[in-house]
Protein backbone atom coordinates (compact mmCIF):
# COMPACT_ATOMS: atom_id res chain seq x y z
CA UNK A 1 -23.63 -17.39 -79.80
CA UNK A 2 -22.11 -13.74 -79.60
CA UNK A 3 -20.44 -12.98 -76.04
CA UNK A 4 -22.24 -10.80 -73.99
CA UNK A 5 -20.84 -6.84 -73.45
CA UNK A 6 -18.83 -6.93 -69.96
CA UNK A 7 -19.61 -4.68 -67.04
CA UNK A 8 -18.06 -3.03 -64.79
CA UNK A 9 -17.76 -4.01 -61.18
CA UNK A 10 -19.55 -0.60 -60.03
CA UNK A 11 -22.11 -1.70 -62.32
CA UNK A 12 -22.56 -5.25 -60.86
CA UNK A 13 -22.34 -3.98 -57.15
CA UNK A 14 -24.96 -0.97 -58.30
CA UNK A 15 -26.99 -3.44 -59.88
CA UNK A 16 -27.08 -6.02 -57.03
CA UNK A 17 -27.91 -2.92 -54.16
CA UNK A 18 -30.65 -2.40 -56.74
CA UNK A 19 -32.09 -5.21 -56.36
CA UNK A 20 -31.63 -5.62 -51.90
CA UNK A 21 -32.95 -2.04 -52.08
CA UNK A 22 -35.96 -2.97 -53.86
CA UNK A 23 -37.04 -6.01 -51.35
CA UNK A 24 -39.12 -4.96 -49.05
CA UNK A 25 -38.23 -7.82 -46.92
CA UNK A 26 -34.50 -6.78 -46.46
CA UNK A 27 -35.13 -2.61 -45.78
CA UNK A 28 -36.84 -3.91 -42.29
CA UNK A 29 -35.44 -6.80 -40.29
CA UNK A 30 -35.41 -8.42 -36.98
CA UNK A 31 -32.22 -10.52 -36.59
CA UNK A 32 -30.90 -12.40 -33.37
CA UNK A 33 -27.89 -13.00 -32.95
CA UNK A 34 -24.20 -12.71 -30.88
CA UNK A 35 -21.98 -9.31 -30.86
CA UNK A 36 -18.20 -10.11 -32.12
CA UNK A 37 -15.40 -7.81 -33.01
CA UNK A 38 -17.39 -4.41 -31.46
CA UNK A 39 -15.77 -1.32 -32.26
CA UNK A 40 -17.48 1.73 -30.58
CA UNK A 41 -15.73 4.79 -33.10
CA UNK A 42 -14.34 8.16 -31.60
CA UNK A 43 -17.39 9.90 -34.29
CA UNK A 44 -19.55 7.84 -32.31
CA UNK A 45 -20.65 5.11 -34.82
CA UNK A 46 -20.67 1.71 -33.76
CA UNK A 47 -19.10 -1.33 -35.95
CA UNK A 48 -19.73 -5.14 -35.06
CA UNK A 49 -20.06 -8.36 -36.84
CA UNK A 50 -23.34 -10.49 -35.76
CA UNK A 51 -22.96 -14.32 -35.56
CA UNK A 52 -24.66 -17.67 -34.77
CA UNK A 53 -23.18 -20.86 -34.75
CA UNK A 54 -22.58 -21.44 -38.53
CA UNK A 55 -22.75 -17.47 -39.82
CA UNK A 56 -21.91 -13.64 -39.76
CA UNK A 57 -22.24 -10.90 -40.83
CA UNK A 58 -21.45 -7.24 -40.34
CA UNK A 59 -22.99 -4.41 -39.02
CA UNK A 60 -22.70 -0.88 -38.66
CA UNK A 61 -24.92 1.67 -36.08
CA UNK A 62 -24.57 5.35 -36.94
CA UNK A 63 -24.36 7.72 -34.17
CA UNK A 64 -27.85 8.98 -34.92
CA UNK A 65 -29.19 5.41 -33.48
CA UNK A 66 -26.83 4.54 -31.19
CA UNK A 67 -27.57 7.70 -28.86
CA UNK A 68 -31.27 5.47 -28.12
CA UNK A 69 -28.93 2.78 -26.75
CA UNK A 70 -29.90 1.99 -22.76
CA UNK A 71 -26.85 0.20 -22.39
CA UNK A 72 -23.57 -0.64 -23.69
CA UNK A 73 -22.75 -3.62 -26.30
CA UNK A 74 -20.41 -5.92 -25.79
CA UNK A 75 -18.54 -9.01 -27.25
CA UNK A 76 -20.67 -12.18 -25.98
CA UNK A 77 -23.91 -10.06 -26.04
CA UNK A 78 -26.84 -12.24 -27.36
CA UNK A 79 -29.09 -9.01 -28.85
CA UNK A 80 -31.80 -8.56 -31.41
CA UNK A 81 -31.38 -5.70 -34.04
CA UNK A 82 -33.59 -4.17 -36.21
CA UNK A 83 -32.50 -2.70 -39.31
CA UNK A 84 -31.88 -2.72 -43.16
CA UNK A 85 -29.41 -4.69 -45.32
CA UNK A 86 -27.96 -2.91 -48.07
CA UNK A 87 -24.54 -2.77 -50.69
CA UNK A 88 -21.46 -1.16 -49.64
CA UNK A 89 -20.93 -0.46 -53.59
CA UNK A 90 -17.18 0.70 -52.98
CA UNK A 91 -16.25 -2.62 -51.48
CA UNK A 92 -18.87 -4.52 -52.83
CA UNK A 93 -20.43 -5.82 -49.76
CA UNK A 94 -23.15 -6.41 -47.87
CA UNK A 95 -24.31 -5.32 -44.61
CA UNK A 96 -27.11 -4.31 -41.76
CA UNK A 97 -27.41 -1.15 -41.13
CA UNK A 98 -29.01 -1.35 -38.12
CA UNK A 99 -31.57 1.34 -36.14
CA UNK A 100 -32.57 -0.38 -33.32
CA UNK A 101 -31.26 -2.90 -30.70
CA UNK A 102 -31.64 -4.82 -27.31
CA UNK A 103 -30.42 -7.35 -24.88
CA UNK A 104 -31.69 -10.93 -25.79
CA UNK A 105 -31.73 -13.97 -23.45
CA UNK A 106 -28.64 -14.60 -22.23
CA UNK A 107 -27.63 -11.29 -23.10
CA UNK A 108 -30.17 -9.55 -20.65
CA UNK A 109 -28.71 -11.99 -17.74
CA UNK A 110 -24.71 -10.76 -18.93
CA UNK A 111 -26.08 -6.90 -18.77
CA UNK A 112 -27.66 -8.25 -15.21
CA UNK A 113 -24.21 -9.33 -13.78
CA UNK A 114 -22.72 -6.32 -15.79
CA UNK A 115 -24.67 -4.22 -13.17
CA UNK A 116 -24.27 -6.28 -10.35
CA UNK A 117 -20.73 -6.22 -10.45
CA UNK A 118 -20.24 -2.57 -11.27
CA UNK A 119 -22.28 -1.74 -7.90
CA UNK A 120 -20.52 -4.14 -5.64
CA UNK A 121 -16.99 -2.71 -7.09
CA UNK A 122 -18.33 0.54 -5.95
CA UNK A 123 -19.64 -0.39 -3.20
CA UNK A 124 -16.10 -1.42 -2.08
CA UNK A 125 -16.67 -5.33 -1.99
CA UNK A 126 -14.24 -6.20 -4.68
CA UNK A 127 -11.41 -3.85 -2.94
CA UNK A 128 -7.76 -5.78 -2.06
CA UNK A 129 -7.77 -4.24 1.19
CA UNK A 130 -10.73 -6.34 2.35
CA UNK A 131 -9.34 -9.63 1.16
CA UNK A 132 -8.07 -12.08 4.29
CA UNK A 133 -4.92 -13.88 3.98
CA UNK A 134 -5.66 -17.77 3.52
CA UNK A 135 -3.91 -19.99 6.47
CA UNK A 136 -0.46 -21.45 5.74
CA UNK A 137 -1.95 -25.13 7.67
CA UNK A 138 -5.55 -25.06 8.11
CA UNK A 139 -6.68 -28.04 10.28
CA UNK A 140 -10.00 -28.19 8.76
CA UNK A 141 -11.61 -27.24 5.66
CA UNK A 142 -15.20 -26.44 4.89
CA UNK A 143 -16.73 -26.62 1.64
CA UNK A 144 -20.29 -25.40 0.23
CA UNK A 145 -20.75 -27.26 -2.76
CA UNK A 146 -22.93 -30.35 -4.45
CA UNK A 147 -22.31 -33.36 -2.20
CA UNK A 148 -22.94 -35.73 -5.75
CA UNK A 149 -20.46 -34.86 -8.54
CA UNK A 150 -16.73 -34.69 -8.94
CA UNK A 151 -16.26 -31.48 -7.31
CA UNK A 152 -16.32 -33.00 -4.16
CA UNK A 153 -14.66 -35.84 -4.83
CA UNK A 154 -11.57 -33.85 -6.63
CA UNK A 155 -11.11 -31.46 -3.64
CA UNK A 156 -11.18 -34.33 -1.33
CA UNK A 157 -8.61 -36.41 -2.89
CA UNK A 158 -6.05 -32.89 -4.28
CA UNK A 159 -6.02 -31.86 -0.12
CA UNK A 160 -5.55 -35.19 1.20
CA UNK A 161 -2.66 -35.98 -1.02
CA UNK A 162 -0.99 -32.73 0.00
CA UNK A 163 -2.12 -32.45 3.71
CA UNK A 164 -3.25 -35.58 5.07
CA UNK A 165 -3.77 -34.43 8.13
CA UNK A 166 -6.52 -31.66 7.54
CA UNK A 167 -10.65 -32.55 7.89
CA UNK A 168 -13.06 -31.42 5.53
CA UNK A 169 -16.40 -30.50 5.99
CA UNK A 170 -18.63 -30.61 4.03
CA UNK A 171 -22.12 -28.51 3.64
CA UNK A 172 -24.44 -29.75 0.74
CA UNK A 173 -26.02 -27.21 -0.84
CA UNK A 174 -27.86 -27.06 -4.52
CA UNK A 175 -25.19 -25.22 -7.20
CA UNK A 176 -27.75 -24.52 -9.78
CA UNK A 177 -31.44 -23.61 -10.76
CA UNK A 178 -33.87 -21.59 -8.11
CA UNK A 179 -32.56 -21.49 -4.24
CA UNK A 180 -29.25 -22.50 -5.01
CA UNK A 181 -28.25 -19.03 -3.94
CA UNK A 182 -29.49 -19.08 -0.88
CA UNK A 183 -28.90 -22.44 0.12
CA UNK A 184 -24.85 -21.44 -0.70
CA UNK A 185 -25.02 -18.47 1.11
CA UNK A 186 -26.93 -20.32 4.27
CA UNK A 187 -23.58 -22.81 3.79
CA UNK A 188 -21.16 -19.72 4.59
CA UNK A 189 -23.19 -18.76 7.47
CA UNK A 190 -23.73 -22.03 8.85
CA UNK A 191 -19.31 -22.14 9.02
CA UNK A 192 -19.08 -19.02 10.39
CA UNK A 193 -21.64 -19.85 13.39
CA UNK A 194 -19.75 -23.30 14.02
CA UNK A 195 -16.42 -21.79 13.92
CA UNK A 196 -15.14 -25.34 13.09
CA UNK A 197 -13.18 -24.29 9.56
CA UNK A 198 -9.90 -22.49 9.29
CA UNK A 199 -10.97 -21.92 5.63
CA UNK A 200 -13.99 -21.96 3.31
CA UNK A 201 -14.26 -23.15 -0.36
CA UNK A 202 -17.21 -22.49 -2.51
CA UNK A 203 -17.08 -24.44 -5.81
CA UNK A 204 -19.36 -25.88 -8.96
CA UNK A 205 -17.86 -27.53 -11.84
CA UNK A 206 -18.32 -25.24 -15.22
CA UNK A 207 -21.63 -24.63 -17.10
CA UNK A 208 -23.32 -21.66 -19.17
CA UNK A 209 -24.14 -18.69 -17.73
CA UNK A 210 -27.42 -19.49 -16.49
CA UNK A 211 -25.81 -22.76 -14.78
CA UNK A 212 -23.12 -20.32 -12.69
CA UNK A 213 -26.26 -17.45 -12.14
CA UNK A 214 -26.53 -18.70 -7.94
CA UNK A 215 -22.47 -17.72 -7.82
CA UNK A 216 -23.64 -14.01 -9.21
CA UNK A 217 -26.29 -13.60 -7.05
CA UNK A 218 -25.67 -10.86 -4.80
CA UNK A 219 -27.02 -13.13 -1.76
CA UNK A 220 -24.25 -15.34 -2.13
CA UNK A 221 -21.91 -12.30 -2.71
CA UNK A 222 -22.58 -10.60 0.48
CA UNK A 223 -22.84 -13.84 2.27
CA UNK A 224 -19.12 -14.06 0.99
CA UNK A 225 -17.98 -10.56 1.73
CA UNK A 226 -19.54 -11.10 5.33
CA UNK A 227 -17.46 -14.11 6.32
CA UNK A 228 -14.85 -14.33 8.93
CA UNK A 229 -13.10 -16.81 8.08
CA UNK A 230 -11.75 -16.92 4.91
CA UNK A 231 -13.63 -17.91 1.46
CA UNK A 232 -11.56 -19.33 -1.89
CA UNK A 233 -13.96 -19.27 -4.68
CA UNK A 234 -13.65 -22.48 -7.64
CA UNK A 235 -16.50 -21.64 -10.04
CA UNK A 236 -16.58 -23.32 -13.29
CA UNK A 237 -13.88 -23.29 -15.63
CA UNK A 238 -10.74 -21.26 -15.52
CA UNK A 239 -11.95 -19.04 -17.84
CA UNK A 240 -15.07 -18.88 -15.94
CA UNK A 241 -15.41 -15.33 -13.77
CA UNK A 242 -18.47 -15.32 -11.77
CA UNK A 243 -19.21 -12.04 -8.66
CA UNK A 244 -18.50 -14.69 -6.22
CA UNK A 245 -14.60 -14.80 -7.98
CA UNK A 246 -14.49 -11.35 -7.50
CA UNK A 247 -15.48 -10.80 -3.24
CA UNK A 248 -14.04 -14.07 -2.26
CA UNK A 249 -10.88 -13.64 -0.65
CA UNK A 250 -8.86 -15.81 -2.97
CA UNK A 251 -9.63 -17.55 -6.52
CA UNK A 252 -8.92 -20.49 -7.80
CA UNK A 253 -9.21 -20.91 -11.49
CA UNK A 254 -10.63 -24.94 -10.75
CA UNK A 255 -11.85 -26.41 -7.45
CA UNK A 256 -8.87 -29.51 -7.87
CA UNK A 257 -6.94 -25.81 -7.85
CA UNK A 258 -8.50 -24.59 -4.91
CA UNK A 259 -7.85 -27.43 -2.62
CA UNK A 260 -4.28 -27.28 -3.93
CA UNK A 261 -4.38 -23.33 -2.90
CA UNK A 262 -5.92 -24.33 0.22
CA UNK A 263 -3.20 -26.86 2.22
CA UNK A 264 0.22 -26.69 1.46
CA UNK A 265 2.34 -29.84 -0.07
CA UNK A 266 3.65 -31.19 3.45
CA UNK A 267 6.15 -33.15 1.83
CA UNK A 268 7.54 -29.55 0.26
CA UNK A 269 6.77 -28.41 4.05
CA UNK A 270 8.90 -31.14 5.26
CA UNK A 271 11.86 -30.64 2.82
CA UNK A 272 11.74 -26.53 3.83
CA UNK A 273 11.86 -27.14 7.35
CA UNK A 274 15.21 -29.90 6.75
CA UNK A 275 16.98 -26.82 4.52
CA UNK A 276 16.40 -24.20 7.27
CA UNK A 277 17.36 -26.93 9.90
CA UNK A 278 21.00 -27.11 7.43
CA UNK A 279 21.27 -23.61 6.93
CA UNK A 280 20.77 -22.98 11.15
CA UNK A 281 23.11 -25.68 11.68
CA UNK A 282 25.83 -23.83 9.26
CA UNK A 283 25.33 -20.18 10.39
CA UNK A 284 25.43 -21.93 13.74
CA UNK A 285 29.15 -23.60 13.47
CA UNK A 286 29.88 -20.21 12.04
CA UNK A 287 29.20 -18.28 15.18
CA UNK A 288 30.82 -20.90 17.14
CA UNK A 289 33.80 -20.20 15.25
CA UNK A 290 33.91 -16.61 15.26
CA UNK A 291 33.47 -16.46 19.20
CA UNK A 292 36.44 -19.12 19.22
CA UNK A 293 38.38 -16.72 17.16
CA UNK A 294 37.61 -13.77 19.46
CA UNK A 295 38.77 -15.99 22.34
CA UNK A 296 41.98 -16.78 21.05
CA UNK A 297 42.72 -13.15 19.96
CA UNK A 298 41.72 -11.98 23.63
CA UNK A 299 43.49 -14.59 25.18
CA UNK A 300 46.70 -13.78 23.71
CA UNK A 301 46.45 -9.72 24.16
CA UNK A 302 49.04 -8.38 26.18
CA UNK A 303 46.68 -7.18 28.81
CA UNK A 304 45.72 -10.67 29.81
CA UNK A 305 49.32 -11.58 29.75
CA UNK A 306 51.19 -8.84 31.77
CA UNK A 307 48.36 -6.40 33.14
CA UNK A 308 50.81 -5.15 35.31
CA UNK A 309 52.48 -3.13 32.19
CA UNK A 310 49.46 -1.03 31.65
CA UNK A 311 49.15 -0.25 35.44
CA UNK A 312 52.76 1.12 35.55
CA UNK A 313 52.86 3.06 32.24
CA UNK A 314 49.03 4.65 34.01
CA UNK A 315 50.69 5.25 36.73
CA UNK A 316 53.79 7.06 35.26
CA UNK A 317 51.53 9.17 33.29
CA UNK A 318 49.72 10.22 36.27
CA UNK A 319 53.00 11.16 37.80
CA UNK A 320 53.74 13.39 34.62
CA UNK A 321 50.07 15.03 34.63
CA UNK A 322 50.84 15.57 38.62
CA UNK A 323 54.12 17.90 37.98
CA UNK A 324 52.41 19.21 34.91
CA UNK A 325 49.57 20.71 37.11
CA UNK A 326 52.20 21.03 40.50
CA UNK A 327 53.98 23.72 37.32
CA UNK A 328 50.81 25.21 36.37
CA UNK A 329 49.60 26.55 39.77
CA UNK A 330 53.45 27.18 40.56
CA UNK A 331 53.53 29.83 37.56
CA UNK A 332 49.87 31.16 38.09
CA UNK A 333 50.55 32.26 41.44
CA UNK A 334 53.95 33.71 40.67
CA UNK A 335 52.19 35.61 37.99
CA UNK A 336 49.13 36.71 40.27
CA UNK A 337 51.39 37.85 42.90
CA UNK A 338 52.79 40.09 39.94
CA UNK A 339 49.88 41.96 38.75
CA UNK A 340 48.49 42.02 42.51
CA UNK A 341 52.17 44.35 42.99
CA UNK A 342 51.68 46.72 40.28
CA UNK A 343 47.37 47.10 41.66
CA UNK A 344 48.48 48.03 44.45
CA UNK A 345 51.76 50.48 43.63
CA UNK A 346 49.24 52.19 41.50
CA UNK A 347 46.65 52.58 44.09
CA UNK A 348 48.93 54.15 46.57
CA UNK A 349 50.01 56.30 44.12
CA UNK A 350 46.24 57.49 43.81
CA UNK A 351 46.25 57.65 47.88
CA UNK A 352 45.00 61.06 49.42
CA UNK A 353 47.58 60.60 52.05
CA UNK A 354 50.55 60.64 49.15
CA UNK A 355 49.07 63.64 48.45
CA UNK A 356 49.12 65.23 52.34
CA UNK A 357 52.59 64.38 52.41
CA UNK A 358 53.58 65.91 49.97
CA UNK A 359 52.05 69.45 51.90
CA UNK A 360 48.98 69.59 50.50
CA UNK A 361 45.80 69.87 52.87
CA UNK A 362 41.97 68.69 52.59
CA UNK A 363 39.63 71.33 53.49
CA UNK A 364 36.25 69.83 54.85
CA UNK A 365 32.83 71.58 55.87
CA UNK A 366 31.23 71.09 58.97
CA UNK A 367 29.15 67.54 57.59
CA UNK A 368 32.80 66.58 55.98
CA UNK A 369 32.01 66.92 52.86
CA UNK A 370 35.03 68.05 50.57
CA UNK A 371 35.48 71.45 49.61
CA UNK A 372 36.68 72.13 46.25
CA UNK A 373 35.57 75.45 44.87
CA UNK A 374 35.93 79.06 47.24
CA UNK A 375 31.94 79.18 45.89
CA UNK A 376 31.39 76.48 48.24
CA UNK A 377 32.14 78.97 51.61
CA UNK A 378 30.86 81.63 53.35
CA UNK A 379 32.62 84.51 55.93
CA UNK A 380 31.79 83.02 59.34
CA UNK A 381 32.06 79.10 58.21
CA UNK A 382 33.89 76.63 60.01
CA UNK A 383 35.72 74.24 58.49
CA UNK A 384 38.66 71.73 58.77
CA UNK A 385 41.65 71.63 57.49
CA UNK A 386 42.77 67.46 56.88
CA UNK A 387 46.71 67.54 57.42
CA UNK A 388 49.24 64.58 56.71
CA UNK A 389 49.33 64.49 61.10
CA UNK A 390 45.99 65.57 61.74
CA UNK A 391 42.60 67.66 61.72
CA UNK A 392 42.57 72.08 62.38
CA UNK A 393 39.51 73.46 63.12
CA UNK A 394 39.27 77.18 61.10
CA UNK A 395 36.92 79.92 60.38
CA UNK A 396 36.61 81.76 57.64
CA UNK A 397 37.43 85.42 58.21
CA UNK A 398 37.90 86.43 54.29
């Protein structure tokens, strides 16, 4: 029999897009299925593979479609596509290129919480600020959960072990199905009216989605946001996150987690409070000693042993400051007495009666005043004449 002529591979992958093409069946499909590996491209194309439990396969959303989405894929979306499979020749495989898509099932109640949570976050309920700090040795304990189970049973026996001493409370409430929201948020209420808990807990052992919905039901969230007294939240598994994680106060990845969150180990309590009693004890002696130091050191300073030294050399020192000042004033006064000479040598040496002495005379008017100037009299006026021994009334004749 003579061998066939080989193709090429172009020519296999052309022929076998031929043949997809030409199916009428494969140009328009519905698929269901879940969103892995999603890649949402800077040119605005979308690339993700679409799986079930046993298969894939990959799929790619041009730009053209994707601006019809009403909401944003994600990995763990459950979503029906519509679309067309065809050849990649170049790599010489096979995908759906897909034109339409929406939220399926469980994928409609994710895009639910997805909207939930993004209003509560804005809202402010999610904020740090908000949270209350959980107390160091609550006396009692209250927890809203199934009162059948091992929930219970495992928070029970993890806070006992640690904290003997602490009571819980429990309110039964239903953790799954229709009402189980509001009989959980009725259980945070009820504590908060008694007052009898120090601390809440509000747990369910894992499940799907649907089995944790009551925990992202925004009753039960703004039953938790509205609590005084503080809520830890134990929701399924610890890779579990439910809107009830997210408000409570504190988390706990597992409620046998949260009850060890809740009390504290009293034997690691007990073994603390014994290493701070050692550590008092040796800072203690060490204070001791240090004041018995300073004692000694006192008690042998020379003050205490011959005060009177430092009262005679204060008192000879006081002596010396005595003649220093006794000096001072001695040679200030001299000095004043000095200057107060020369003042008054030079005033009498600017005295008016120098002056009459020495022949000179002080001719006054009538009122006294000083003559200086012949402008100043008149033929006829009287005036004195101011000698060194007296007064002579004149007239002026010329």
């Amino acid at each position: 029999m003579e061998r066939p002529e080989p193709i090429t591979v172009s020519e296999l992958n052309k022929y076998i897009k031929n043949i997809i093409d030409s199916d009428d069946f494969l140009n328009m499909v519905y698929i269901r299925g879940e969103i892995s590996n999603f890649k949402n491209h800077y040119t605005g194309h979308m690339y993700f593979t679409l799986k079930d439990e046993s298969s894939l396969i990959k799929c790619v959303m041009f730009k053209t479609y994707t601006a019809n989405l009403n909401f944003e894929p994600q990995d763990g979306m459950s979503v029906v596509i519509l679309g067309s499979v065809n050849v990649f020749e170049r790599d010489g495989v096979y995908q759906i290129y897909v034109k339409g898509m929406e939220i399926d099932g469980i994928g409609a109640l994710y895009a639910e919480y997805e909207k939930l949570k993004a209003r509560l976050s804005e809202e402010g309920l999610f904020d740090e600020k908000n949270k209350k700090k959980i107390p160091f040795l609550p006396k009692a304990i209250g927890v809203v959960t199934s009162k059948t189970g091992a929930v219970i049973r495992d928070i029970i026996n993890v806070t006992t072990r640690r904290y003997p001493g602490v009571h819980i409370k429990l309110y039964p409430v239903s953790v799954q199905g229709k009402g189980a929201a509001e009989t959980i948020a009725k259980g945070i209420e009820v504590f908060n009216d008694l007052k009898n808990v120090d601390v809440i807990i509000v747990a369910r052992g894992g499940g799907s989605l649907e089995d944790l919905w009551p925990f992202n039901e925004e009753i039960t969230a703004r039953a938790i946001y509205a609590s005084k007294i503080p809520v830890i939240s134990a929701v399924g598994h610890e890779t579990d996150f439910t809107i009830a994680d997210f408000v409570a106060d504190l988390r706990a990845p597992t409620p046998s987690a949260a009850g060890e969150l809740a009390v504290p180990n009293i034997q690691e309590v007990k073994w603390k409070i014994l290493e701070i009693q050692k550590k008092f004890c040796i800072l203690l002696n060490r204070k001791v000693e240090l004041i018995k130091s300073d004692y000694l050191r006192l008690k042998n300073a020379k003050i205490f042993k011959n005060p009177y030294n430092i009262i005679e050399q204060r008192a000879m020192q006081v002596v010396s400051i005595e003649k220093q000042l006794v000096n001072a004033m001695t040679i200030a006064t001299k000095n004043s007495r000095l200057k107060l000479v020369e003042k008054m040598s030079a005033l009498d040496a600017l005295s008016p009666l120098k002056t009459l002495a020495r022949g000179y005379a002080i001719i006054e008017n009538e009122d006294k005043n000083v003559l200086r100037t012949v402008n100043e009299l008149s033929k006829q006026d009287l005036i004195n004449i101011v000698l060194q021994d007296g007064k002579v009334k004149a007239k002026v004749i010329k």
